[in-house]
N, C-alpha and C. Protein backbone atom coordinates (compact mmCIF):
# COMPACT_ATOMS: atom_id res chain seq x y z
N UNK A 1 8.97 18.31 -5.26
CA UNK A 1 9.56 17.32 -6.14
C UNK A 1 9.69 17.95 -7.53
N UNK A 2 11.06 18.23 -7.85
CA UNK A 2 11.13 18.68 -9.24
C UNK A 2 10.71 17.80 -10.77
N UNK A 3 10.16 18.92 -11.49
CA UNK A 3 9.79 17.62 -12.63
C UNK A 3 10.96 17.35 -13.51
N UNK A 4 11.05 15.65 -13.77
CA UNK A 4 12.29 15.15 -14.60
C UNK A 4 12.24 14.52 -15.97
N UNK A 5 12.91 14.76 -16.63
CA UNK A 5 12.54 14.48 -17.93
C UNK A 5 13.52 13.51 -18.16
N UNK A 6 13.08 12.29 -19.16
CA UNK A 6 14.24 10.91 -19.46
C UNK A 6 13.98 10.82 -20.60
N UNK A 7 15.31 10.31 -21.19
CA UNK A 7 15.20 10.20 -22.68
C UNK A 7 14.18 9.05 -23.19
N UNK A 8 13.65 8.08 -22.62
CA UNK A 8 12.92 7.12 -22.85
C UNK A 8 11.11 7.82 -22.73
N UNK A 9 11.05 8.55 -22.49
CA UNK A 9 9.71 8.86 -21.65
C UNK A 9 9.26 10.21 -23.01
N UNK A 10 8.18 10.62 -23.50
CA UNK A 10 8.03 11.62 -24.15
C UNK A 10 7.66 12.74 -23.16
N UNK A 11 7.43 14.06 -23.03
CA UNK A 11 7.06 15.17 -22.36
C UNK A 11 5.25 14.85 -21.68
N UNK A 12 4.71 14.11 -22.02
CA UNK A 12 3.27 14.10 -21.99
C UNK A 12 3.44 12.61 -20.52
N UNK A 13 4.24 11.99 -20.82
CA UNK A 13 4.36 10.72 -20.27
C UNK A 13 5.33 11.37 -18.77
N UNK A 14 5.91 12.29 -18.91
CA UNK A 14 7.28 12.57 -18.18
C UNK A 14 6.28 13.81 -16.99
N UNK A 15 5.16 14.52 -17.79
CA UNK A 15 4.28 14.97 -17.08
C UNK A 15 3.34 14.03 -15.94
N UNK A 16 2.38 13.16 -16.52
CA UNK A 16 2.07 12.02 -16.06
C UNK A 16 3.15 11.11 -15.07
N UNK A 17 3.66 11.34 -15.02
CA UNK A 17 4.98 9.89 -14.06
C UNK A 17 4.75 11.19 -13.12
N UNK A 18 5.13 12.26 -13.38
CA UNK A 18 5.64 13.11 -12.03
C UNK A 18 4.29 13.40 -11.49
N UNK A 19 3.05 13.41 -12.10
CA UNK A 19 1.93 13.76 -11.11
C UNK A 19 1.41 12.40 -10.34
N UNK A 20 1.60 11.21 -10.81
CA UNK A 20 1.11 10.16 -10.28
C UNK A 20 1.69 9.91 -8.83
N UNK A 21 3.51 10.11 -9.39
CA UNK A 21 4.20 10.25 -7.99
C UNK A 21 4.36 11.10 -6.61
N UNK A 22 4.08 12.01 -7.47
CA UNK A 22 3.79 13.34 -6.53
C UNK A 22 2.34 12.95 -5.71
N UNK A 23 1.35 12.82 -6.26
CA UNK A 23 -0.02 12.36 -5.61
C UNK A 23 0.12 11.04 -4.79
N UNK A 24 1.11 10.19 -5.17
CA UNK A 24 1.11 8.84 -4.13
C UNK A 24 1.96 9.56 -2.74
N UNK A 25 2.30 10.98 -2.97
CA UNK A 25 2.88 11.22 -1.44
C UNK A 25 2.33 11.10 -0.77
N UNK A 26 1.28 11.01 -0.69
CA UNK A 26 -0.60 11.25 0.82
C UNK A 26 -0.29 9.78 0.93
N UNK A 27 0.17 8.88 0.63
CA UNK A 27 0.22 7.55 1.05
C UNK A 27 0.97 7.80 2.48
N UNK A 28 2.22 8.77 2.66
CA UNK A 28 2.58 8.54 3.96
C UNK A 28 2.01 8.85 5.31
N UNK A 29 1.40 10.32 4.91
CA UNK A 29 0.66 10.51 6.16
C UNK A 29 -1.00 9.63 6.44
N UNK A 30 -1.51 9.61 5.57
CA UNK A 30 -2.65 8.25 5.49
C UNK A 30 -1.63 6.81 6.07
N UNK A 31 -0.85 6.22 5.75
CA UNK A 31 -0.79 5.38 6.73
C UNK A 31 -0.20 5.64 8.16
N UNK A 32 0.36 6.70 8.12
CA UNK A 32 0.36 6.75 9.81
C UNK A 32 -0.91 7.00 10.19
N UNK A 33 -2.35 7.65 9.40
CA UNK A 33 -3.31 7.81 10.62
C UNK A 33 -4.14 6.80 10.80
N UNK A 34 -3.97 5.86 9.53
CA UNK A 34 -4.32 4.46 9.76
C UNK A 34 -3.29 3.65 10.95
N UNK A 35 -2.37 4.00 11.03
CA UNK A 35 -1.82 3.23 12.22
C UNK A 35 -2.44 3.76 13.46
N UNK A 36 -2.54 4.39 13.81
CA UNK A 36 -3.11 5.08 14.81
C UNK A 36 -4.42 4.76 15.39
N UNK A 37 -5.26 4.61 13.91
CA UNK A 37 -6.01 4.40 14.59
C UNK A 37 -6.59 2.97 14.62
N UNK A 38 -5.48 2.29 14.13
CA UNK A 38 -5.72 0.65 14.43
C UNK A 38 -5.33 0.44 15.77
N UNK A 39 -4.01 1.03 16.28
CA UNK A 39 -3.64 1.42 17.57
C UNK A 39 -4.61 1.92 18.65
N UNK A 40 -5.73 2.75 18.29
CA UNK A 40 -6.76 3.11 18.78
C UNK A 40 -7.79 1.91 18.81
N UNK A 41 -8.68 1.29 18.26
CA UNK A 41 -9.17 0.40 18.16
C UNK A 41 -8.61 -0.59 18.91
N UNK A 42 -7.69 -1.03 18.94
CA UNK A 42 -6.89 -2.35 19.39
C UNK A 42 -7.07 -2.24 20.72
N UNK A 43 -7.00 -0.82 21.10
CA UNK A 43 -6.95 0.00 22.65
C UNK A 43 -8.23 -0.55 23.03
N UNK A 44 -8.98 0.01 22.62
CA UNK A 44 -10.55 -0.16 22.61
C UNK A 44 -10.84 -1.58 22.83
N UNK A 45 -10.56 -2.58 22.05
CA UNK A 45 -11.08 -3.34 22.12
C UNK A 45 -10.26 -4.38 23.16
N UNK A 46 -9.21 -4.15 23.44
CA UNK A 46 -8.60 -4.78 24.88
C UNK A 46 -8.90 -4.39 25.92
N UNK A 47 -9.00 -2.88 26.20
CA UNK A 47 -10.05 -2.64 27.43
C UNK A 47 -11.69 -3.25 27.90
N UNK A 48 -12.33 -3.37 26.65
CA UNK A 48 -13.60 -4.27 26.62
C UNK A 48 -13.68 -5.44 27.00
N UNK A 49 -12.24 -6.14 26.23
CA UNK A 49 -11.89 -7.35 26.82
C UNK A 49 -11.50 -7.94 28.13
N UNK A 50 -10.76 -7.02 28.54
CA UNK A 50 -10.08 -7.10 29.95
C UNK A 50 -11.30 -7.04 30.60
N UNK A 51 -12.07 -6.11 30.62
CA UNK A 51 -13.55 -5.84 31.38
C UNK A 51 -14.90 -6.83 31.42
N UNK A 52 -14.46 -7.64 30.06
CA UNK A 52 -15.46 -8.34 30.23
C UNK A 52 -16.27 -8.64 31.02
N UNK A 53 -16.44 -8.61 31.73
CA UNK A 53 -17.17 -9.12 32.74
C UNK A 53 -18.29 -7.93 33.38
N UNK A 54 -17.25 -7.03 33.62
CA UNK A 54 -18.28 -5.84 34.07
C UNK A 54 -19.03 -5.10 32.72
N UNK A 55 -18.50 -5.25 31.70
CA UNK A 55 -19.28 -4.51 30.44
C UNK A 55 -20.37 -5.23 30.07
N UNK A 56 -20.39 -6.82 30.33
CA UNK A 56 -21.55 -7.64 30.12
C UNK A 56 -22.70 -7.03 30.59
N UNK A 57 -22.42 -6.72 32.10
CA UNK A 57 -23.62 -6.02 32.74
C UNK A 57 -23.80 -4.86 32.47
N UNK A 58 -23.48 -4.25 31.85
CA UNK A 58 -23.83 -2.77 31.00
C UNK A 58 -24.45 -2.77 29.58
N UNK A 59 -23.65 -3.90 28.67
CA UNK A 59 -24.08 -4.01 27.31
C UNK A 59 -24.95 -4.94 26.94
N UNK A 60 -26.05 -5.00 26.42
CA UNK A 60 -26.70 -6.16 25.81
C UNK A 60 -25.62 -7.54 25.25
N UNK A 61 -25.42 -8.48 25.40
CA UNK A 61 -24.89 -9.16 25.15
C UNK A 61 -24.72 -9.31 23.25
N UNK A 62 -25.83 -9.65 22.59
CA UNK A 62 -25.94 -9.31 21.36
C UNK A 62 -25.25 -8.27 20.51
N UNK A 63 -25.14 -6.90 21.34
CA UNK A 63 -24.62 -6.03 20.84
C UNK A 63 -23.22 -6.24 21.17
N UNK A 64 -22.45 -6.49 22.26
CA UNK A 64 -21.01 -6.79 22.38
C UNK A 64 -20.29 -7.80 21.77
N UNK A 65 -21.56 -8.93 21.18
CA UNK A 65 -20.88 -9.98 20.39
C UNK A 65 -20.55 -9.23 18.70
N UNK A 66 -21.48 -8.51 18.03
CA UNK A 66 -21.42 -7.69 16.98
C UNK A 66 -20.76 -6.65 16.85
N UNK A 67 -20.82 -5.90 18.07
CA UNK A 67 -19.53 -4.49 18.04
C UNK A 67 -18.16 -5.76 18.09
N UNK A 68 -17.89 -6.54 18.59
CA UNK A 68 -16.64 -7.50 18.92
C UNK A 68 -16.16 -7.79 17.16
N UNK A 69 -17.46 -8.24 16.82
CA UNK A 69 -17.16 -8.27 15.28
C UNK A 69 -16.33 -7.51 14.67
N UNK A 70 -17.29 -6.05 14.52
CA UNK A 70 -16.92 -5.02 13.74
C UNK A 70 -15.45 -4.54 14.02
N UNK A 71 -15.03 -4.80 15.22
CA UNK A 71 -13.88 -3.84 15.70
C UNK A 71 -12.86 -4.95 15.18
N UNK A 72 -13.39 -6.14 15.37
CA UNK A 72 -12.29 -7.18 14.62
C UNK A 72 -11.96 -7.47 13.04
N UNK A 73 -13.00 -6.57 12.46
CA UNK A 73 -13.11 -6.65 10.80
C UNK A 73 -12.32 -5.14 10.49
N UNK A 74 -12.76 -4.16 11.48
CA UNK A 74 -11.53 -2.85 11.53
C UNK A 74 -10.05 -3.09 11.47
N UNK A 75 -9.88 -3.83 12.81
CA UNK A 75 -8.80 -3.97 12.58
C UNK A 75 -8.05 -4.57 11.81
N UNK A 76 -8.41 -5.89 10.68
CA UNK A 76 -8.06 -6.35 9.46
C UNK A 76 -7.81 -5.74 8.29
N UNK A 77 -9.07 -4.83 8.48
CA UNK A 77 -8.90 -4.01 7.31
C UNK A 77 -8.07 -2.98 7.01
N UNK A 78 -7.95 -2.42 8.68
CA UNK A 78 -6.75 -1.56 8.60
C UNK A 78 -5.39 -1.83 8.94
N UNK A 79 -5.15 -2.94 9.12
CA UNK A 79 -3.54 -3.68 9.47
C UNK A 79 -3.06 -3.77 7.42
N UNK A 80 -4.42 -4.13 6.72
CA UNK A 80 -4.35 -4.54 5.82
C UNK A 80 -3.94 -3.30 4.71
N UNK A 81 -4.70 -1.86 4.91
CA UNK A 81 -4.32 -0.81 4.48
C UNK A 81 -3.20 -0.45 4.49
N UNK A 82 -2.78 -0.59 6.02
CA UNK A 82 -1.61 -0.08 6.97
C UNK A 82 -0.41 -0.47 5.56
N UNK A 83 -0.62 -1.95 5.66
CA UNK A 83 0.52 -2.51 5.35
C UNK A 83 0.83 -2.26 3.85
N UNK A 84 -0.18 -2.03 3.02
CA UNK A 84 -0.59 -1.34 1.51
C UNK A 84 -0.07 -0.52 1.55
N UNK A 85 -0.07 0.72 2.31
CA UNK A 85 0.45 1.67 2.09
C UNK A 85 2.29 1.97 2.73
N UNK A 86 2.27 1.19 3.32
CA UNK A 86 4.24 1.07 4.11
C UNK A 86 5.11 0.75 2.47
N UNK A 87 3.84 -0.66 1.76
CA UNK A 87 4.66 -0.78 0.52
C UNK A 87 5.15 0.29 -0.33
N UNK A 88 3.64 0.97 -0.56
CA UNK A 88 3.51 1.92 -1.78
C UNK A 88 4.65 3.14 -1.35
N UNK A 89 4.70 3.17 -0.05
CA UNK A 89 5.77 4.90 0.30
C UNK A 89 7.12 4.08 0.23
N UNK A 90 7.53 3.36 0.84
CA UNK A 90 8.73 2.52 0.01
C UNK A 90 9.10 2.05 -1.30
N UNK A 91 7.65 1.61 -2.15
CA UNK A 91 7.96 1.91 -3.52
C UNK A 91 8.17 2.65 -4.24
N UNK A 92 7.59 3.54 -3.78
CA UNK A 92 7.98 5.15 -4.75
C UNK A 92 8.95 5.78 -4.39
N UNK A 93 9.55 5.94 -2.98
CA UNK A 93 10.70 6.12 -2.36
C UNK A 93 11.86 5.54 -3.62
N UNK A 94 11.72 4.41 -3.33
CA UNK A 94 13.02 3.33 -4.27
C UNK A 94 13.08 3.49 -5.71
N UNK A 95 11.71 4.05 -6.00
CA UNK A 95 11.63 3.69 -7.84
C UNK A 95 12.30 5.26 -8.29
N UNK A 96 12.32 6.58 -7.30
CA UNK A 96 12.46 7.80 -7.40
C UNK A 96 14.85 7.39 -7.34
N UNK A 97 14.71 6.78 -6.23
CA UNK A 97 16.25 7.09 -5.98
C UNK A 97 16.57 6.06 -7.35
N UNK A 98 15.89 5.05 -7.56
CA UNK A 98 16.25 3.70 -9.06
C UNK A 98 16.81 4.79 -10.32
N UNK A 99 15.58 5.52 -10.40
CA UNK A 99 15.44 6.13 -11.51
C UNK A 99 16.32 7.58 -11.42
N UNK A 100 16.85 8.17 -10.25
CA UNK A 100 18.20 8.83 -10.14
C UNK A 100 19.47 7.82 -10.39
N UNK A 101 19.55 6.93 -9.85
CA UNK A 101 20.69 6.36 -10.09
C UNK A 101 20.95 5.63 -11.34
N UNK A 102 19.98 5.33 -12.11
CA UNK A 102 19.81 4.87 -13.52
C UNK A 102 20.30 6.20 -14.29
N UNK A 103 19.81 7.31 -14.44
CA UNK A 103 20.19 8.41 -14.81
C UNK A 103 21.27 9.49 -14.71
N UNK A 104 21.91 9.21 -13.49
CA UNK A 104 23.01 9.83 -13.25
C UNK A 104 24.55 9.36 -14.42
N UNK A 105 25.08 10.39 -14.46
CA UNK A 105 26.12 9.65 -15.93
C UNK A 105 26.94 8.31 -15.28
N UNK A 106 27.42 7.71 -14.00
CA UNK A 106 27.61 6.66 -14.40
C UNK A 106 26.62 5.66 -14.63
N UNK A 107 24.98 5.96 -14.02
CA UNK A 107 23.93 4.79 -14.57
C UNK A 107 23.95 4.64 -16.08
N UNK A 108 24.14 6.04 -16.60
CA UNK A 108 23.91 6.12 -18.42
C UNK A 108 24.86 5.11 -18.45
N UNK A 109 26.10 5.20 -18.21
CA UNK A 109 27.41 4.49 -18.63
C UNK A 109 27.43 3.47 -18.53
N UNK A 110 26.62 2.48 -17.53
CA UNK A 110 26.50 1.14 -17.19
C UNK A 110 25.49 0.93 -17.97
N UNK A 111 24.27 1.87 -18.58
CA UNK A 111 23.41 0.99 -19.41
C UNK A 111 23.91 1.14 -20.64
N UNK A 112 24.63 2.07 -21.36
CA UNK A 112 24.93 2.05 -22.50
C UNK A 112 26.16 0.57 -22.78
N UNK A 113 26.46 -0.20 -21.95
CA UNK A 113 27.17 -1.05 -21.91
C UNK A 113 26.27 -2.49 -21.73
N UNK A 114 25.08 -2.32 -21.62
CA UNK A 114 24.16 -3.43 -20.89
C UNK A 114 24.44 -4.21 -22.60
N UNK A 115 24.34 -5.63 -22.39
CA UNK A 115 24.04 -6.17 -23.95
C UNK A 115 22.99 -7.33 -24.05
N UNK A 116 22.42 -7.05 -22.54
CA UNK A 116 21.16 -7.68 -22.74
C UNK A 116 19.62 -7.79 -23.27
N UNK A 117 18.96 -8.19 -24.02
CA UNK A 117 17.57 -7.95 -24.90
C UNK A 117 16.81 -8.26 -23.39
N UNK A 118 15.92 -7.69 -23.48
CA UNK A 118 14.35 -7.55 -22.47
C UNK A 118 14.29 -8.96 -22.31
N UNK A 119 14.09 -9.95 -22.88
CA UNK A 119 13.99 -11.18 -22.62
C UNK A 119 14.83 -11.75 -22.21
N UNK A 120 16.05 -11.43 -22.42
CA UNK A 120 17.38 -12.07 -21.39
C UNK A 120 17.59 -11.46 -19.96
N UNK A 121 17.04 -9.96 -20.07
CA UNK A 121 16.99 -9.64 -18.65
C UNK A 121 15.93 -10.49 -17.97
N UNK A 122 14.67 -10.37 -18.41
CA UNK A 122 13.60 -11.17 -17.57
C UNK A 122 13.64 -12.37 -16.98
N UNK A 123 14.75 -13.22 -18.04
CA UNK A 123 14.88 -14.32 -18.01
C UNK A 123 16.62 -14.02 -16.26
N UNK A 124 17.18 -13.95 -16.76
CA UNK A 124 17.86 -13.31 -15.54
C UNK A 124 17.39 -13.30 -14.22
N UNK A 125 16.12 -12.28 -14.17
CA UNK A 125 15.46 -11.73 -13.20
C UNK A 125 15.46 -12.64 -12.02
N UNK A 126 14.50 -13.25 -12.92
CA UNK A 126 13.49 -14.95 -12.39
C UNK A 126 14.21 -15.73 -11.58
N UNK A 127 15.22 -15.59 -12.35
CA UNK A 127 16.64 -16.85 -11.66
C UNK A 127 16.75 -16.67 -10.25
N UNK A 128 16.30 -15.26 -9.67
CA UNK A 128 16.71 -15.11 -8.12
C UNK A 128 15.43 -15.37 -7.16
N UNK A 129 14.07 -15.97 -7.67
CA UNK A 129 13.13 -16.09 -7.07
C UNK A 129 12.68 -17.45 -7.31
N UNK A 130 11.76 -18.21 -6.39
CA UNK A 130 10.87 -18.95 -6.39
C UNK A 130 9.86 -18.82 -7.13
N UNK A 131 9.12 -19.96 -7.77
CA UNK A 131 7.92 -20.18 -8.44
C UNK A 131 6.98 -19.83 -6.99
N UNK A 132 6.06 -19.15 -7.07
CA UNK A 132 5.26 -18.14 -8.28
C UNK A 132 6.18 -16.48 -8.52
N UNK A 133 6.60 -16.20 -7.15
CA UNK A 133 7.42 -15.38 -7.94
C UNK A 133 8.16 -14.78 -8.97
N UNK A 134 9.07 -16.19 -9.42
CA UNK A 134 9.66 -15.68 -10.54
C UNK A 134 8.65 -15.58 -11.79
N UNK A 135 7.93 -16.02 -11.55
CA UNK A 135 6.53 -15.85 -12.89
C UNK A 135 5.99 -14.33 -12.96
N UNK A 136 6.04 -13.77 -11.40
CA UNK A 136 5.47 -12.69 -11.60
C UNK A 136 6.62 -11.68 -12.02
N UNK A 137 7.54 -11.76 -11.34
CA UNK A 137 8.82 -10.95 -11.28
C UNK A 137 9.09 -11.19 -13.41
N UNK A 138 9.29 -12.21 -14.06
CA UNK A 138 9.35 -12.08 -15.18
C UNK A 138 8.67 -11.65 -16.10
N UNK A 139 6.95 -11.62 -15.54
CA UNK A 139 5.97 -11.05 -16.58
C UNK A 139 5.96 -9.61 -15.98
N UNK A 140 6.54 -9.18 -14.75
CA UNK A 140 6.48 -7.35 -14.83
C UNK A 140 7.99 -6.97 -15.90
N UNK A 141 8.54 -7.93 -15.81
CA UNK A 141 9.53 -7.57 -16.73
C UNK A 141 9.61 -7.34 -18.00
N UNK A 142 8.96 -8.52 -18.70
CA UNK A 142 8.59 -8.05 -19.93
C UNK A 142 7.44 -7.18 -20.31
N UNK A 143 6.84 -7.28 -19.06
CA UNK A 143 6.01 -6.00 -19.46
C UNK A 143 6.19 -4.75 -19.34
N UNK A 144 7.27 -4.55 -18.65
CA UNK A 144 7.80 -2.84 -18.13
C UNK A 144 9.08 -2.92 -19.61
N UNK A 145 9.09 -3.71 -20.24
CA UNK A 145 10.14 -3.18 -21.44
C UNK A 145 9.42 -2.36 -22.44
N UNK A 146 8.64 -2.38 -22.50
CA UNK A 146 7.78 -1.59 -23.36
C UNK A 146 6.70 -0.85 -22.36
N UNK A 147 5.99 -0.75 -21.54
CA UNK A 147 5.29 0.13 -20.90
C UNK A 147 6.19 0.66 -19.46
N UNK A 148 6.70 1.76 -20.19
CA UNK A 148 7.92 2.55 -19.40
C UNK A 148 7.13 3.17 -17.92
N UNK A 149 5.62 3.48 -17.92
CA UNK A 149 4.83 3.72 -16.79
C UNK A 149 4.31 2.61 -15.62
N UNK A 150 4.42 1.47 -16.37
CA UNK A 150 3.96 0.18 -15.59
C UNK A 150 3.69 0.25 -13.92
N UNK A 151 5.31 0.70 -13.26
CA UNK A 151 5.42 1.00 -11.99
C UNK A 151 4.37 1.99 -11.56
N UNK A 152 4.57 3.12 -11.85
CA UNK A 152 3.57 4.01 -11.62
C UNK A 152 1.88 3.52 -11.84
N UNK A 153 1.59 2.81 -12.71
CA UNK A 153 0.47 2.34 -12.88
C UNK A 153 -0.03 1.70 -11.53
N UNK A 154 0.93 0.55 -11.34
CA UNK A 154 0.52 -0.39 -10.24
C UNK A 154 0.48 0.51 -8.87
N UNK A 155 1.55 1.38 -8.44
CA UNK A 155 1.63 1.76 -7.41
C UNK A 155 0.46 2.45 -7.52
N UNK A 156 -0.41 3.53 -7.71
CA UNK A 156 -1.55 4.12 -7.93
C UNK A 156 -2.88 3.14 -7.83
N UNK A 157 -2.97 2.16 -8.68
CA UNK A 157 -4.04 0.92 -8.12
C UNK A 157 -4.20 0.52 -7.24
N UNK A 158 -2.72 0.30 -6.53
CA UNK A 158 -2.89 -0.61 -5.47
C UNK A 158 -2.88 0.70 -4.24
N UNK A 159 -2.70 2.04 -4.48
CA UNK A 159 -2.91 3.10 -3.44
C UNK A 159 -4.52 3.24 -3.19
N UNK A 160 -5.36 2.85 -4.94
CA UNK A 160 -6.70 2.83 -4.95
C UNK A 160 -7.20 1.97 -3.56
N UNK A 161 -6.90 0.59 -3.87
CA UNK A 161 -7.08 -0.82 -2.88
C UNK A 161 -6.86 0.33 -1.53
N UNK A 162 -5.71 0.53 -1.32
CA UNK A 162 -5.23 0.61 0.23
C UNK A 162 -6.33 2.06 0.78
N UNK A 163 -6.90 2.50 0.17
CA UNK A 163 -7.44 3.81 0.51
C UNK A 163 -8.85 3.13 0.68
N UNK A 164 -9.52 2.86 -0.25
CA UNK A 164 -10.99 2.03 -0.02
C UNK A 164 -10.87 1.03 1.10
N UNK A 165 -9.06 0.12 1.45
CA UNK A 165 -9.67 -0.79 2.61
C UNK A 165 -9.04 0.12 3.94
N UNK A 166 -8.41 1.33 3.74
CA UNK A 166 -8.93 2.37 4.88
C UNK A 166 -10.03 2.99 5.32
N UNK A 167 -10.85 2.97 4.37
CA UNK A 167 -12.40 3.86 4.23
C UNK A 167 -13.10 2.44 5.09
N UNK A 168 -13.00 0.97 4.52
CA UNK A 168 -13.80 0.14 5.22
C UNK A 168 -13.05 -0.03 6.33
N UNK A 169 -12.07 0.46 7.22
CA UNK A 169 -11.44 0.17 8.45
C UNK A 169 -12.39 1.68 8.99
N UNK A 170 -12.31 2.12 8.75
CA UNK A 170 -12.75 3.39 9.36
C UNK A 170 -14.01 3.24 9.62
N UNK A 171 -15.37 2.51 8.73
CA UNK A 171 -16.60 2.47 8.57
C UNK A 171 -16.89 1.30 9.70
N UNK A 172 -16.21 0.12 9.46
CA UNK A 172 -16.00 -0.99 10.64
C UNK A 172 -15.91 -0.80 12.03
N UNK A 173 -14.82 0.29 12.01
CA UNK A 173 -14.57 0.90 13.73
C UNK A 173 -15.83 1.81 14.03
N UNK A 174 -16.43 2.37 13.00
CA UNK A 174 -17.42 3.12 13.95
C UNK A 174 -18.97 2.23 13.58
N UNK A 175 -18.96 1.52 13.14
CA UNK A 175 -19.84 0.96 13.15
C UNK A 175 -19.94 -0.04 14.39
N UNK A 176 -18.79 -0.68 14.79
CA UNK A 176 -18.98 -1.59 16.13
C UNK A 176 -19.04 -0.75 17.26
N UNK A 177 -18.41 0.47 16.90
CA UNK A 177 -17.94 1.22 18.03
C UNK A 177 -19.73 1.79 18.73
N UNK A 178 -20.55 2.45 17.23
CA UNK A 178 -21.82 2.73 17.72
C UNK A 178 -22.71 1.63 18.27
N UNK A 179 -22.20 0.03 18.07
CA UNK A 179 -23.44 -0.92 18.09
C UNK A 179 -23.31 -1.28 19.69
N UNK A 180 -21.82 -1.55 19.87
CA UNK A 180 -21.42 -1.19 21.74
C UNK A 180 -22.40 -0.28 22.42
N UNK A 181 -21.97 0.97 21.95
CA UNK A 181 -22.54 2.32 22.65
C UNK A 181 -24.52 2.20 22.95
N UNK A 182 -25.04 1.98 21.46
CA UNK A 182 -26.15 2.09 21.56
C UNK A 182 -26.81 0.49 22.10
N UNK A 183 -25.87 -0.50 22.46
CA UNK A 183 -26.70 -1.22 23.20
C UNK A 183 -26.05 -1.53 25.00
N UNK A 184 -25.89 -0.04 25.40
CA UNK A 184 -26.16 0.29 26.72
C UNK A 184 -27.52 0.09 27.00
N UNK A 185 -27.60 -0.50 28.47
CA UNK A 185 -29.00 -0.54 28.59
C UNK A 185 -29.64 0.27 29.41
């Protein structure tokens, strides 16, 4: 990914945007191995199910009600990652081609023509969403008129979220996965 420089952005800021973005790339292959292995789990835990009956007589009952747990708090957590991270590689995807097509000389040409103030765009914005939406959609607006990083900010936080509730999908699956195992009798 080449580094890009915008007339709005200073050299220090234009450094910063391109490493944040560049580092949210691990969002794509992290959610495929979170898919996978929710896909894995899911496996797991429908074969147990289907079996019921014969795994009863193998597993302590106690322990298959608690591994049942865990594998069901896995898989939340990682449907929940999963889906954190599909956003974030689509967001940065879109905000990369936004911010080419904003920049390319006819984007210059269409904004040097814009004659709208930050508050008439926001106000704009809103118009195409539902309450609570348009509340939110208008306060990223006025807030990205002046904090030109905003996007990048959020996408990075919320990569924070999606990575910690991969770490607890991961900790969940092997935690039910060992409480199964070790209450063989």
């Amino acid at each position: 990914m080449p580094i890009e420089t915008f007339p709005h952005l200073d050299a220090n800021k234009c450094l910063v945007r391109h490493s944040v973005l560049s580092g949210l790339r691990v969002a794509e292959p992290l959610q495929e191995m979170v898919g996978w292995t929710v896909t894995g789990i899911a496996a797991i835990f429908a074969v147990l199910l289907a079996n019921l009956h014969e795994v009863r007589e193998l597993v302590n009952i106690c322990s298959l009600k608690w591994g049942f747990i865990f594998l069901v708090l896995s898989l939340l957590t990682g449907i929940t990652a999963k889906q954190m991270l599909q956003g974030i590689v689509f967001s940065a995807d879109h905000l990369l081609k936004l911010t080419e097509d904003l920049f390319s000389p006819e984007g210059i040409g269409l904004l040097s023509k814009v004659t709208l103030t930050p508050e008439q765009l926001s106000l704009e914005l809103t118009k195409f969403y539902y309450w609570p939406m348009s509340y939110f959609v208008g306060r990223s607006a006025k807030k990205g008129a002046t904090d030109f990083l905003l996007s990048e900010r959020r996408f990075s936080k919320l990569f924070c979220v999606a990575m910690y509730a991969s770490w607890v999908h991961f900790l969940f699956a092997a935690i039910g996965i060992g409480i199964i195992t070790f209450g063989i009798h």
